[in-house]
Protein backbone atom coordinates (compact mmCIF):
# COMPACT_ATOMS: atom_id res chain seq x y z
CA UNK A 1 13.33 -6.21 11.62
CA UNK A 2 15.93 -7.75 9.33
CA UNK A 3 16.51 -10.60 6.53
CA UNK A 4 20.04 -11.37 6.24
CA UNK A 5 21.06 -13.46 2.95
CA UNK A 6 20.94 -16.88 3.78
CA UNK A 7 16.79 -16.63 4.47
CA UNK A 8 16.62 -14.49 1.51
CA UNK A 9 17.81 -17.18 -0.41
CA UNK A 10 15.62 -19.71 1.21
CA UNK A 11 12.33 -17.20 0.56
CA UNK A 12 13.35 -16.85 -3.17
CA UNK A 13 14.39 -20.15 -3.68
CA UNK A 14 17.65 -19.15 -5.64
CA UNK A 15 21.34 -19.58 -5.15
CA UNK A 16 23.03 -16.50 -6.54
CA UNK A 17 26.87 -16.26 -7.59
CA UNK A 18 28.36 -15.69 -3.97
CA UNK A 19 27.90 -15.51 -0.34
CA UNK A 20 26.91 -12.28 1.08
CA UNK A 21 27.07 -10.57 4.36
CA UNK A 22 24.09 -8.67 3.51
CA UNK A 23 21.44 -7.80 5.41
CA UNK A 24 17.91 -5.85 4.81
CA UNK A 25 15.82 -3.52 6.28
CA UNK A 26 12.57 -3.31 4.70
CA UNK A 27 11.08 -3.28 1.32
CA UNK A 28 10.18 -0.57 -1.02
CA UNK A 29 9.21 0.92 -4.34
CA UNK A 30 11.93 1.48 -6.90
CA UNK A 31 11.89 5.40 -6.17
CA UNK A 32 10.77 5.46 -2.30
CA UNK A 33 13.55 2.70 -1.85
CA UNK A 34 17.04 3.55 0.56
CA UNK A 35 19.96 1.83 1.04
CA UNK A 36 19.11 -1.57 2.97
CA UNK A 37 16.04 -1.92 1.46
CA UNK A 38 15.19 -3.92 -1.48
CA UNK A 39 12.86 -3.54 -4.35
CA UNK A 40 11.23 -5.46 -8.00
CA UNK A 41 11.26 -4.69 -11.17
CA UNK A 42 7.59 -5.77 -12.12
CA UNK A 43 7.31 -3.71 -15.24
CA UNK A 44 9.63 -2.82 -17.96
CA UNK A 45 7.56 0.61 -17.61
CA UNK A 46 9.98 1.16 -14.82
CA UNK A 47 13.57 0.59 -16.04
CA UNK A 48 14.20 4.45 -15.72
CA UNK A 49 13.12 4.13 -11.94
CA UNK A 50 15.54 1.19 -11.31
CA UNK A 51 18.37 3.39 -12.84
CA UNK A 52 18.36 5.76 -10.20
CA UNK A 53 16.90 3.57 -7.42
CA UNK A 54 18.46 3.58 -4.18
CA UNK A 55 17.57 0.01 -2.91
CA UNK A 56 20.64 -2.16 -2.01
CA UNK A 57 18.52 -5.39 -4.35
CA UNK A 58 16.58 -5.63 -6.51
CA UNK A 59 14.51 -8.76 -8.13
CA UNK A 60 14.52 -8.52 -12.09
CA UNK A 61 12.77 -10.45 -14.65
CA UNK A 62 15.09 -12.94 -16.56
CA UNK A 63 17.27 -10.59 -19.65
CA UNK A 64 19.52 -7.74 -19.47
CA UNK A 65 18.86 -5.30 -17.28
CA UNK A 66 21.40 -2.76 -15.29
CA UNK A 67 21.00 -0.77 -11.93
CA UNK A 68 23.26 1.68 -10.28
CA UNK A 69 26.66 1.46 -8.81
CA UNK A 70 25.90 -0.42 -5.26
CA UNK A 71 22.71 -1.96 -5.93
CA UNK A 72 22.64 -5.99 -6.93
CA UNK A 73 20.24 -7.15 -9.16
CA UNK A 74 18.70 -10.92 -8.59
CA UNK A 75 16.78 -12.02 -11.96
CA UNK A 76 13.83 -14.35 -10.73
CA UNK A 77 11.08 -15.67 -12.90
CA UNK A 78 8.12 -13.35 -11.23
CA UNK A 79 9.70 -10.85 -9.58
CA UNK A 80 6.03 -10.05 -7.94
CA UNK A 81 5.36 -13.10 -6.33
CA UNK A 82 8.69 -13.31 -5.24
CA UNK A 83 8.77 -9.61 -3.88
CA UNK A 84 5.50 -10.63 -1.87
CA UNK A 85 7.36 -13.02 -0.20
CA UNK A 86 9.91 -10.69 1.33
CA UNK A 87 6.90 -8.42 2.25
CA UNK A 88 4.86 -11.53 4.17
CA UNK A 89 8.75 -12.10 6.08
CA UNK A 90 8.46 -8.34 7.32
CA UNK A 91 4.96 -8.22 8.04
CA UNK A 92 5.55 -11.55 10.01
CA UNK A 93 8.03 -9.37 12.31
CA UNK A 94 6.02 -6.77 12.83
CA UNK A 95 2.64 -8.39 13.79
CA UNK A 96 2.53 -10.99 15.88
CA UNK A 97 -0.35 -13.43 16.96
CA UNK A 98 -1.56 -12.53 20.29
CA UNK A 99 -4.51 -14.25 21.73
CA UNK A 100 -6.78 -13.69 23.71
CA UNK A 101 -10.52 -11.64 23.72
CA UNK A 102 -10.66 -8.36 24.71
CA UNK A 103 -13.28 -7.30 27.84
CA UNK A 104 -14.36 -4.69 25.39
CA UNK A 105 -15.91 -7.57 23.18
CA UNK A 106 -19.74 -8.69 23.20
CA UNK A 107 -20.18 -12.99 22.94
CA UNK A 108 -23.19 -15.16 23.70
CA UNK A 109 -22.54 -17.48 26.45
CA UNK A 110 -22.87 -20.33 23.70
CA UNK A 111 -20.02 -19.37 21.69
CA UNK A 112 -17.43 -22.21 20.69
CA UNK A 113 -14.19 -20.13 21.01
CA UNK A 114 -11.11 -21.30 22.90
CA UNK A 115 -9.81 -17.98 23.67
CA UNK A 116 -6.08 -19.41 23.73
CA UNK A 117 -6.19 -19.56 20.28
CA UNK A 118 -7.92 -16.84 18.88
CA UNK A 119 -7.54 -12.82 18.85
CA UNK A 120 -11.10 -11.19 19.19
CA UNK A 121 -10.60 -7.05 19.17
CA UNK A 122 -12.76 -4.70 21.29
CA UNK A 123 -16.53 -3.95 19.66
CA UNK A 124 -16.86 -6.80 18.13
CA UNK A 125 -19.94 -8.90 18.75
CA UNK A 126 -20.77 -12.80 18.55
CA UNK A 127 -23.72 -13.88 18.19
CA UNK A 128 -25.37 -17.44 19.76
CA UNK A 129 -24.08 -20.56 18.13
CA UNK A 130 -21.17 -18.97 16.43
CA UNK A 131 -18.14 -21.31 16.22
CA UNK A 132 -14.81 -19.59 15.24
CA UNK A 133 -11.38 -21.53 14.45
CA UNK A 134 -8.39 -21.74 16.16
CA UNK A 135 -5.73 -18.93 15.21
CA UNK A 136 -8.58 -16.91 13.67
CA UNK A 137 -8.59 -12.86 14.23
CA UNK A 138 -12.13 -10.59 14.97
CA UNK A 139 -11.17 -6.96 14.89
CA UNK A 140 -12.91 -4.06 16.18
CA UNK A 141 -16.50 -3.78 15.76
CA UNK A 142 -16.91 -7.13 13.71
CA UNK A 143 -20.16 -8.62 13.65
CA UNK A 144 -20.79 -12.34 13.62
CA UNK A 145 -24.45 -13.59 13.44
CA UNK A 146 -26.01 -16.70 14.96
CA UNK A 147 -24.76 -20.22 14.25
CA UNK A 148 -22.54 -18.28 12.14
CA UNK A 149 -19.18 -20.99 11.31
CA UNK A 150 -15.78 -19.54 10.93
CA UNK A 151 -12.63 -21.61 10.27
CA UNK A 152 -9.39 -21.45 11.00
CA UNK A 153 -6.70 -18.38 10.72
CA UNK A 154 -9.01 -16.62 9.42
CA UNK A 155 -8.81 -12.41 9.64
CA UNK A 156 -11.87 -10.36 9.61
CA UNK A 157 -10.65 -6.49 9.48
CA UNK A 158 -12.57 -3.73 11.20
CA UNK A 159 -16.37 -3.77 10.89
CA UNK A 160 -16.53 -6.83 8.42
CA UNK A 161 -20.21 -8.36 8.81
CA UNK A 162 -21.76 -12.04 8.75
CA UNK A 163 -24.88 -12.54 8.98
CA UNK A 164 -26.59 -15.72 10.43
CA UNK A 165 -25.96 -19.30 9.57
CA UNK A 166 -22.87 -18.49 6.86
CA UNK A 167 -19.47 -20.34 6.90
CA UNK A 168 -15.99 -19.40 6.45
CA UNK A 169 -13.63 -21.89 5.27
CA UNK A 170 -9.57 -21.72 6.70
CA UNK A 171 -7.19 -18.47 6.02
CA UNK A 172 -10.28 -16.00 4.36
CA UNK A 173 -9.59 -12.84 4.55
CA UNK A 174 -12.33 -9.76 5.05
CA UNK A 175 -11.74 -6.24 4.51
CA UNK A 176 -12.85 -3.71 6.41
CA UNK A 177 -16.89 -2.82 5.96
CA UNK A 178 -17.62 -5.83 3.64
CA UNK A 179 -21.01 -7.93 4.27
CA UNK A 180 -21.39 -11.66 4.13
CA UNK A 181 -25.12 -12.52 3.73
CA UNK A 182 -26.73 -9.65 3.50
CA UNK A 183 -30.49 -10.10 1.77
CA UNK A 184 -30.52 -10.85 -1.91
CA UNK A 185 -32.44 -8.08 -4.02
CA UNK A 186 -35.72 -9.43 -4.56
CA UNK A 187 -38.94 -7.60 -4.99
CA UNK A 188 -42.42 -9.54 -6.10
CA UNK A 189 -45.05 -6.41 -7.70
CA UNK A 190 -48.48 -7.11 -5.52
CA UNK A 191 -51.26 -5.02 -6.00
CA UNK A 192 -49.06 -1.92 -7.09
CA UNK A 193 -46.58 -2.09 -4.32
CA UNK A 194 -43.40 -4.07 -4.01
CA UNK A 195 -43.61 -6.68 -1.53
CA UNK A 196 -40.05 -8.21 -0.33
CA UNK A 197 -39.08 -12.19 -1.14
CA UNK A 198 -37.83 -13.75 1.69
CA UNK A 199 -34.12 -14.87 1.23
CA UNK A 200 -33.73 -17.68 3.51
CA UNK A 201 -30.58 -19.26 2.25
CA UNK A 202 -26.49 -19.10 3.11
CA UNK A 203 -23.20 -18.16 1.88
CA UNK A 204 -20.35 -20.10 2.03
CA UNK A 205 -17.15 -18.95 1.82
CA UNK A 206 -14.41 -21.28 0.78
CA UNK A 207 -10.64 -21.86 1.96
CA UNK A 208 -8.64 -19.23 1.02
CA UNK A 209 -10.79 -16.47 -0.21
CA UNK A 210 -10.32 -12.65 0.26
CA UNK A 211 -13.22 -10.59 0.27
CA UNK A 212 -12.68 -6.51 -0.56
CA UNK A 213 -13.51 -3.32 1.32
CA UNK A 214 -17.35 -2.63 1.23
CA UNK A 215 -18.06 -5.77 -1.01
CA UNK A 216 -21.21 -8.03 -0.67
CA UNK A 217 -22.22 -11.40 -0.85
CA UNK A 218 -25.74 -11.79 -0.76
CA UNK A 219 -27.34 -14.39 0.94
CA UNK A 220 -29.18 -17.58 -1.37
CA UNK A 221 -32.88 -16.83 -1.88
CA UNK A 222 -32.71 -20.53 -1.12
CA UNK A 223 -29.86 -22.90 -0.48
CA UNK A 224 -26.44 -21.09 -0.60
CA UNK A 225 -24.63 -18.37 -2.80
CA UNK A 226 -20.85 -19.93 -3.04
CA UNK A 227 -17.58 -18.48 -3.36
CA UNK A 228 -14.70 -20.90 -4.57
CA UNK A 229 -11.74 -21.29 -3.15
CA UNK A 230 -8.63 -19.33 -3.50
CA UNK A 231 -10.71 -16.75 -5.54
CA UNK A 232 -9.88 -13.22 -4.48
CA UNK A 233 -12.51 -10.15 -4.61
CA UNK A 234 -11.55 -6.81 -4.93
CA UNK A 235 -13.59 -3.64 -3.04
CA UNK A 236 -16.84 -2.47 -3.90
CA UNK A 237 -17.74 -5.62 -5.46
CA UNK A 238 -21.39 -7.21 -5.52
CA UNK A 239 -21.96 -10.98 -5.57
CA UNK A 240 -25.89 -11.55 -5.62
CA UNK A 241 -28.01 -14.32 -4.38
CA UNK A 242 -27.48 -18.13 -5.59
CA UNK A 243 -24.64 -16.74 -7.29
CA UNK A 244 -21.98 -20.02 -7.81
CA UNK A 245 -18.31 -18.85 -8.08
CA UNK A 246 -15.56 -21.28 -9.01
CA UNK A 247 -12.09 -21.55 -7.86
CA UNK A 248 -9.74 -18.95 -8.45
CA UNK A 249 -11.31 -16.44 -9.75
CA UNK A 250 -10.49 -12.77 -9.54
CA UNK A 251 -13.56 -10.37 -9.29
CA UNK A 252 -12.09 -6.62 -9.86
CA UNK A 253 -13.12 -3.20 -8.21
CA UNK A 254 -16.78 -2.28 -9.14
CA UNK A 255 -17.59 -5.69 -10.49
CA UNK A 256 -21.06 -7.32 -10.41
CA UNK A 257 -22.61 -10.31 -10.78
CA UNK A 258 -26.42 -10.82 -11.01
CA UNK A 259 -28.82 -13.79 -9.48
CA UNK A 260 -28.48 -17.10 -9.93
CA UNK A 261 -25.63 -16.72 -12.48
CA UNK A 262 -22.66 -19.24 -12.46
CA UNK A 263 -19.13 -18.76 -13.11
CA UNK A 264 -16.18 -21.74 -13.38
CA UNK A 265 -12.62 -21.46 -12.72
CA UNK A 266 -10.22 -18.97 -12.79
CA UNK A 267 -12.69 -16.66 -14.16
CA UNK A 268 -11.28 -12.95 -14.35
CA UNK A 269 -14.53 -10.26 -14.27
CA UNK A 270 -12.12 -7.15 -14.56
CA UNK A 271 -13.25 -3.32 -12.53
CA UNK A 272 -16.54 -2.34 -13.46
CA UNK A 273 -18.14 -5.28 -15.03
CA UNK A 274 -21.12 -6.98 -14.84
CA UNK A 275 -22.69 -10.86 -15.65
CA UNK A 276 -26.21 -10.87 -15.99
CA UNK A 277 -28.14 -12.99 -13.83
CA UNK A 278 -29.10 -16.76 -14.65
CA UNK A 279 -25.95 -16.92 -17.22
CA UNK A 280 -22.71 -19.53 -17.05
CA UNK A 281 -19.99 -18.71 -17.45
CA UNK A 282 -17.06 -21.18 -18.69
CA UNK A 283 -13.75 -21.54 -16.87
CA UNK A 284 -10.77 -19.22 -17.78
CA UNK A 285 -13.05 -16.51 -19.52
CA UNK A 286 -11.35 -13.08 -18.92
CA UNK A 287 -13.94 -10.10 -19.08
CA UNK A 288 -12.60 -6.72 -19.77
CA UNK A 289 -13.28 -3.88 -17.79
CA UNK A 290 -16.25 -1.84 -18.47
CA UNK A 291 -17.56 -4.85 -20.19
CA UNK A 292 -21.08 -6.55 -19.50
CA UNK A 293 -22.13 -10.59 -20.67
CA UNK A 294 -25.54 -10.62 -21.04
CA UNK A 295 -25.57 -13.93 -22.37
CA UNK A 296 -23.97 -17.47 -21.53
CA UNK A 297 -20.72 -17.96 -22.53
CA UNK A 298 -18.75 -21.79 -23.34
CA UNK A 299 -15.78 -20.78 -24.47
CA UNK A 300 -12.16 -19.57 -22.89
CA UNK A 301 -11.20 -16.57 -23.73
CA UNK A 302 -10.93 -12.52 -22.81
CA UNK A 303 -14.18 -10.82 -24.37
CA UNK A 304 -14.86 -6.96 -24.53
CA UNK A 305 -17.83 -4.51 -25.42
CA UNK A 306 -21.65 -4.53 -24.37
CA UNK A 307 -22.75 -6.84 -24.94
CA UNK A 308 -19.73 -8.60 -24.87
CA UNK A 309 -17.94 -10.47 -27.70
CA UNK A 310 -14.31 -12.07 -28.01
CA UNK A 311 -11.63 -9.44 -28.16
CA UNK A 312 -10.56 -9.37 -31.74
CA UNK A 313 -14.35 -9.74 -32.76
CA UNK A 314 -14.73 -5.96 -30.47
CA UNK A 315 -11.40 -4.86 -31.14
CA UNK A 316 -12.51 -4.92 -35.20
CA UNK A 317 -15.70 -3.02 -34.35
CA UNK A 318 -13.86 -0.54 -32.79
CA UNK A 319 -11.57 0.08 -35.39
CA UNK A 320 -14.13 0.34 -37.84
CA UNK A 321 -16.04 2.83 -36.27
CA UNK A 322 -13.15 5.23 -35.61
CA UNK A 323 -12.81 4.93 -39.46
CA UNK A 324 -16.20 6.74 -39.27
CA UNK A 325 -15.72 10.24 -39.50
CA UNK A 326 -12.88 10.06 -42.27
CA UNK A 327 -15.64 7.89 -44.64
CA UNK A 328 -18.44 9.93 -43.94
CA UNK A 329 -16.54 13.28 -45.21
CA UNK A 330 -15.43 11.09 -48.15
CA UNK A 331 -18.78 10.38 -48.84
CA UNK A 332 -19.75 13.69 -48.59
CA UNK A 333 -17.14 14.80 -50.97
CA UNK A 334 -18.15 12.24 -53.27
CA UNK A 335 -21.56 13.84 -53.11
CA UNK A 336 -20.76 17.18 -53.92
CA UNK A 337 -18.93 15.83 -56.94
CA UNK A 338 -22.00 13.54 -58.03
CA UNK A 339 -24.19 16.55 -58.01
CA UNK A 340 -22.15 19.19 -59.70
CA UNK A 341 -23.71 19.90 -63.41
CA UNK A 342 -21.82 17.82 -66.27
């Protein structure tokens, strides 16, 4: 596996000073890195790292920055994004599409699969009516319910889940263990014992979506719990049922959101938050982590606290209350003086 300099410069999309006869090996953190590799400077955290890194390039943000004797810095506007280009080059290398569906796979005789154009791993079972796309990849011990619809170039990772009737848009990505319509969470009280409410609806998964290790998306009590395109779920994330998600969303670790609740674009619910059901949510709202709405909310902007309010609201709160302790022994002291005799 190699880049020489000319397709690095085509994957960065910058011209630097001079031609090079460069060529990488790999990519690396600034401290892991050795010669032939390159590396990013993504936080200014890490400018002590990229003094002693050993990586032949790095990517910088734009402004003064230095590296050691034999390594070449290349400034780029997001040196992330640009690093994760170099990584997809490598990983392209390394893995290549290989179709065909292994003997050690289970599919109904029904299944609309050309098997020239897919890559379906040993274990993994398809149920009738399931239609998957062309260039799509089912690894081992995936299952894939009736009528279920999966588009194209799509990758579901070891043991991902979808139950029947849900659709998969083109290029989603599941992690290992997630679920894709599993029931919703509903309970009616009848005569002193909880009697289950059938959940006869979908999900639907749109283009471009990545779905995190052991996350679910409950299925729609009726009609269809939606995930947006291009939004991206972290692990251990729950999405109940009917919820709507917009486009472009990010959904962190230990996130939740509750029935029926709806959320607009590029909506960031950061690790270990939670939306209340039946609430909306407006687009670009950031959440902070640990945080909770528990009320609708029509206005962009990052909120913070439980309930949650906007951040300089909380952040003012906060402050006051660590300003607590010092008032209350003033107080006290102001007692003491009150009630000595005259």
């Amino acid at each position: 596996m190699s880049l020489d300099w000319k397709q690095f410069q085509a994957l960065i999309g910058v011209e630097a000073d001079q031609e090079s006869r460069s060529v990488f090996t790999g990519v690396n953190s600034l401290d892991e890195a050795v010669p032939g590799e390159i590396s990013f400077l993504g936080n200014s955290r890490y400018e002590l790292q990229l003094a002693t890194t050993k990586a032949s390039l790095v990517l910088v943000p734009p402004g003064e920055f230095s590296g050691p004797e034999g390594c070449r810095l290349i400034a780029v506007e997001a040196p992330s994004a640009a690093f994760s280009k170099i990584i997809d080059h490598f990983q392209a290398q390394r893995a290549s599409f290989e179709p065909g569906i292994s003997s050690g796979a289970h599919l109904a005789e029904d299944v609309e699969v050309d098997p020239l154009q897919v890559r379906i791993a040993p274990g993994a079972v398809i149920e009738s009516g399931a239609r998957i796309g062309a260039g799509s990849v089912i690894g081992a011990g995936c299952l894939i319910g009736k009528d279920v619809v999966i588009g194209a170039n799509c990758l579901l990772h070891a043991g991902a889940i979808i139950r029947e009737r849900c659709t998969l848009g083109d290029r989603v990505i599941l992690q290992p263990s997630c679920v894709i319509g599993s029931d919703g969470y509903g309970f009616d009280l009848v005569d002193g014992r909880f009697q289950k409410v059938p959940q006869v609806g979908i999900v639907e998964i749109q283009d471009d979506v990545e779905i995190g290790a052991g996350s679910c998306v409950d299925r729609a009590r009726f009609g269809k719990t939606v995930v947006g395109e291009g939004t991206k779920v972290d692990n251990l994330v729950q999405i109940a049922h009917n919820v709507q998600i917009g486009k472009h969303c990010l959904l962190v670790a230990q996130s939740g959101i509750a029935g029926s609740s709806r959320l607009g674009n590029y909506v960031t619910i950061a690790a270990q938050s939670g939306v209340a059901g039946h609430l909306d949510i407006a687009d670009q709202v950031v959440l902070a982590g640990k945080s909770a709405f528990l009320k609708s909310v029509t206005k962009a902007g990052v909120y913070l606290g439980t309930p949650a309010r906007p951040l300089r609201e909380e952040q003012r709160k906060l402050a006051s209350l660590s300003r607590l302790p010092k008032l209350r022994d003033e107080v006290y002291e102001l007692k003491k003086k009150l009630e000595e005799p005259s």
